[in-house]
C-alpha atoms as a PDB file:
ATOM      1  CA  UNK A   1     113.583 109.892 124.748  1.00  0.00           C
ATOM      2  CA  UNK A   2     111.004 110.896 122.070  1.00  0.00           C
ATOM      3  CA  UNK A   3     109.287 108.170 119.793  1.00  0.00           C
ATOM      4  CA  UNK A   4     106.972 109.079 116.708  1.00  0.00           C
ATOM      5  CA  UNK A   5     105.478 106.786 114.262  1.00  0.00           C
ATOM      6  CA  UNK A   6     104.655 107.580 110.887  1.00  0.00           C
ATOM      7  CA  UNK A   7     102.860 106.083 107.984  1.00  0.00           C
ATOM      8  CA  UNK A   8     105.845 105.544 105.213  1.00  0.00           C
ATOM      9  CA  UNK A   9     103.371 104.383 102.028  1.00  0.00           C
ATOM     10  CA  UNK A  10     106.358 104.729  99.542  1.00  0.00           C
ATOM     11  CA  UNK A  11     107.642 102.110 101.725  1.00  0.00           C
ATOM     12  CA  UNK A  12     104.383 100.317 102.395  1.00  0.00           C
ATOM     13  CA  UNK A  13     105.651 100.370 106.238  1.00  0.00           C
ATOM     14  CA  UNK A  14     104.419 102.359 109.436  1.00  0.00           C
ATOM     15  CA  UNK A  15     107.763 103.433 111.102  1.00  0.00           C
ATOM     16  CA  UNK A  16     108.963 104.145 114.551  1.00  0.00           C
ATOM     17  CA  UNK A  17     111.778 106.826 115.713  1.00  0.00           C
ATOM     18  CA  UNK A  18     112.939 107.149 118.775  1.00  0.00           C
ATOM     19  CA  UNK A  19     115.060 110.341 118.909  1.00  0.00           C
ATOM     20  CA  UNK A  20     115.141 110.750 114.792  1.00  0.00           C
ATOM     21  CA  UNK A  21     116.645 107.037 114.591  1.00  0.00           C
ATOM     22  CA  UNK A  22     114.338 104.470 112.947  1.00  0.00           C
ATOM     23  CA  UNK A  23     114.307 101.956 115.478  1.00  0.00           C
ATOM     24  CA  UNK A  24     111.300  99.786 113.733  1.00  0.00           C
ATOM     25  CA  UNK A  25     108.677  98.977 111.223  1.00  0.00           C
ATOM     26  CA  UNK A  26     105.349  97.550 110.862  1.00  0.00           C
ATOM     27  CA  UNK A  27     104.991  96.116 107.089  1.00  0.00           C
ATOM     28  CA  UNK A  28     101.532  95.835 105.008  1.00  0.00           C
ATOM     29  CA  UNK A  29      99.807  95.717 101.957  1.00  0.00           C
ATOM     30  CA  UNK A  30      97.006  97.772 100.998  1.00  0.00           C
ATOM     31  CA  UNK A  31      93.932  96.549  98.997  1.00  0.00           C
ATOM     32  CA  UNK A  32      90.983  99.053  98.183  1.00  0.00           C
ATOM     33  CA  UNK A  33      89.643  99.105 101.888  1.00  0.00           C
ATOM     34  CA  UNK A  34      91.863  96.139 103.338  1.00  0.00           C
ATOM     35  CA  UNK A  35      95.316  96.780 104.734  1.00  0.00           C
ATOM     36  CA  UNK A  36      96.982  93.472 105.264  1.00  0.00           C
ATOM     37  CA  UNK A  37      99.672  93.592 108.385  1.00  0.00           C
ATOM     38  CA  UNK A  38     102.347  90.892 107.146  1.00  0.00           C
ATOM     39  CA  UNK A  39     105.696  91.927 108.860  1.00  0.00           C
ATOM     40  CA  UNK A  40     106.793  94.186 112.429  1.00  0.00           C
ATOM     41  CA  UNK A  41     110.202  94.419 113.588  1.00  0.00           C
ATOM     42  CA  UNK A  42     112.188  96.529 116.055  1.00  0.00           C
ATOM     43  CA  UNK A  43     115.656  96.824 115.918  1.00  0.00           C
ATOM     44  CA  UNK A  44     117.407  94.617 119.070  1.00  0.00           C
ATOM     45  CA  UNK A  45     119.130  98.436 119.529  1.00  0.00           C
ATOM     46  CA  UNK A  46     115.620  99.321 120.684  1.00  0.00           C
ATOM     47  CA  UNK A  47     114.378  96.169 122.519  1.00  0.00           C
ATOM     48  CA  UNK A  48     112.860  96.615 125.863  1.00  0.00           C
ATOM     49  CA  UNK A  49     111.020 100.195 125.799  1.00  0.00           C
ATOM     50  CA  UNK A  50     107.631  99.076 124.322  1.00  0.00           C
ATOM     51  CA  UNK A  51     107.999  99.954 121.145  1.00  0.00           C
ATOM     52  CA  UNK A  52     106.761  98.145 119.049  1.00  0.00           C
ATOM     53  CA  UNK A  53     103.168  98.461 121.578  1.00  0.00           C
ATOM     54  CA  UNK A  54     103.358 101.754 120.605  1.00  0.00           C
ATOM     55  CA  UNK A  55     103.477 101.407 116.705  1.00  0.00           C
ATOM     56  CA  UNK A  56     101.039  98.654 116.543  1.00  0.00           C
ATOM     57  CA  UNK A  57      98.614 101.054 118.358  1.00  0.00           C
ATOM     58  CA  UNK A  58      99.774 103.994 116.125  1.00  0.00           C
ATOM     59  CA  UNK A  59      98.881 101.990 112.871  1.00  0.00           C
ATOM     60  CA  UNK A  60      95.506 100.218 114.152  1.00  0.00           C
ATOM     61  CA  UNK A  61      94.953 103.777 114.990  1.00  0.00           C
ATOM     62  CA  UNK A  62      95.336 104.956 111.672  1.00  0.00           C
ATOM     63  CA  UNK A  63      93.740 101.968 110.015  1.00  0.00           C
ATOM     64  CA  UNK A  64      90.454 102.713 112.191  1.00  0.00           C
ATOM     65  CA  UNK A  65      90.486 106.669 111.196  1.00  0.00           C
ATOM     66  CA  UNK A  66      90.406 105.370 107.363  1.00  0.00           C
ATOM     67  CA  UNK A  67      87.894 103.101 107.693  1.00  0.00           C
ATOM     68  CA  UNK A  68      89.968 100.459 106.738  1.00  0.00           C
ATOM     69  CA  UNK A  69      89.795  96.452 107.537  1.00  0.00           C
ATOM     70  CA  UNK A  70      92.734  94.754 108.765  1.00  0.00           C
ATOM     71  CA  UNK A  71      93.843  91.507 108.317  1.00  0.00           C
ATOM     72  CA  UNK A  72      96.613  90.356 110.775  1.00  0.00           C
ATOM     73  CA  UNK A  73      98.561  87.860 109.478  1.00  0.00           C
ATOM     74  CA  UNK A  74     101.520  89.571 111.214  1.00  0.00           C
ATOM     75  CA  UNK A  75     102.096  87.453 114.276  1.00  0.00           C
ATOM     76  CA  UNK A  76     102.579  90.445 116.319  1.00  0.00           C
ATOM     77  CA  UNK A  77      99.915  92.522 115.495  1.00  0.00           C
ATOM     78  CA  UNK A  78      97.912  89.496 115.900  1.00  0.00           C
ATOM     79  CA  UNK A  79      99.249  88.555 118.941  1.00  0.00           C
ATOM     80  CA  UNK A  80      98.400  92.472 120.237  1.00  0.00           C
ATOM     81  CA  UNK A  81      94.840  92.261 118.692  1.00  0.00           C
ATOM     82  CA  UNK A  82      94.346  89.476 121.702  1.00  0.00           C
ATOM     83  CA  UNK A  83      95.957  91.339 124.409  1.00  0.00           C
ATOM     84  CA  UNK A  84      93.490  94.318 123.203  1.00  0.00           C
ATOM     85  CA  UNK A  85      89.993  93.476 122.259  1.00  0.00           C
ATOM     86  CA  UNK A  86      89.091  96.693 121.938  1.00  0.00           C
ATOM     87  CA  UNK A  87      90.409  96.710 118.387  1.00  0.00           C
ATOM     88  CA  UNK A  88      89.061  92.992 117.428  1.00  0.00           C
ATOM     89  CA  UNK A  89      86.406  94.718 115.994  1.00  0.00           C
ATOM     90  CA  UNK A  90      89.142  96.566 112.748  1.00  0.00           C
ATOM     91  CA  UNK A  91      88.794  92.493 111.755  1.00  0.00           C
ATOM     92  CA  UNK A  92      86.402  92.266 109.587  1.00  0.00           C
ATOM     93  CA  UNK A  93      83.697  89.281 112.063  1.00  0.00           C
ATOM     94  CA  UNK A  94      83.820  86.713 108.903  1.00  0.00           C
ATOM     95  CA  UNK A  95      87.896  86.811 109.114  1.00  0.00           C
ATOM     96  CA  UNK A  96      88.028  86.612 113.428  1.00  0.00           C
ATOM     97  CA  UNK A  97      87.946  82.857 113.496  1.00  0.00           C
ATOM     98  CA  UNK A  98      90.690  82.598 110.242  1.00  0.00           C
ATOM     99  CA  UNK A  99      93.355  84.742 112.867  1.00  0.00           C
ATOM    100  CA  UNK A 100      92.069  83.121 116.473  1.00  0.00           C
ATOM    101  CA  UNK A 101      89.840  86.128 117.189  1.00  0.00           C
END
């Protein structure tokens, strides 16, 4: 099986396919250089394979090739910003302490 995720900004949403079938979606708002992570879900269909790892990497990813700061009020993302440290540093240092960082 074959995932790809994709930045969907009609939809304000990064989305993952596994085999053409959206099987989830990591949801933010975007402020000049701020891009607020407020929502990520996988479809139960799809529970199990990693997934949504994969598109939280995918969009910090993305977020660090524009530049951009990221605030993760999205319990996941937040939760993988922990696991990861390596990316701690896409929250802007005066906003660590306001997400347990």
């Amino acid at each position: 099986m074959s995932s790809d995720v994709r930045n969907n900004p009609d939809r304000s949403r990064f989305e993952i396919t596994e085999d053409g079938a959206l099987a989830g979606f990591a949801e933010y708002f975007r402020h000049e250089n701020e891009i607020a992570f407020i929502h990520t879900e996988v479809d139960p269909a799809f529970a199990g394979r990693g997934l949504a790892g994969r598109l939280a990497r995918a969009a910090l990813d993305a977020a660090r090739e524009q530049g951009a700061d990221v605030l993760p009020y999205c319990p996941f993302i937040r939760d993988w910003l922990t696991k990861h440290p390596d990316y701690v540093d896409l929250v802007p240092e005066a906003q660590r302490t306001r997400f347990g960082l």
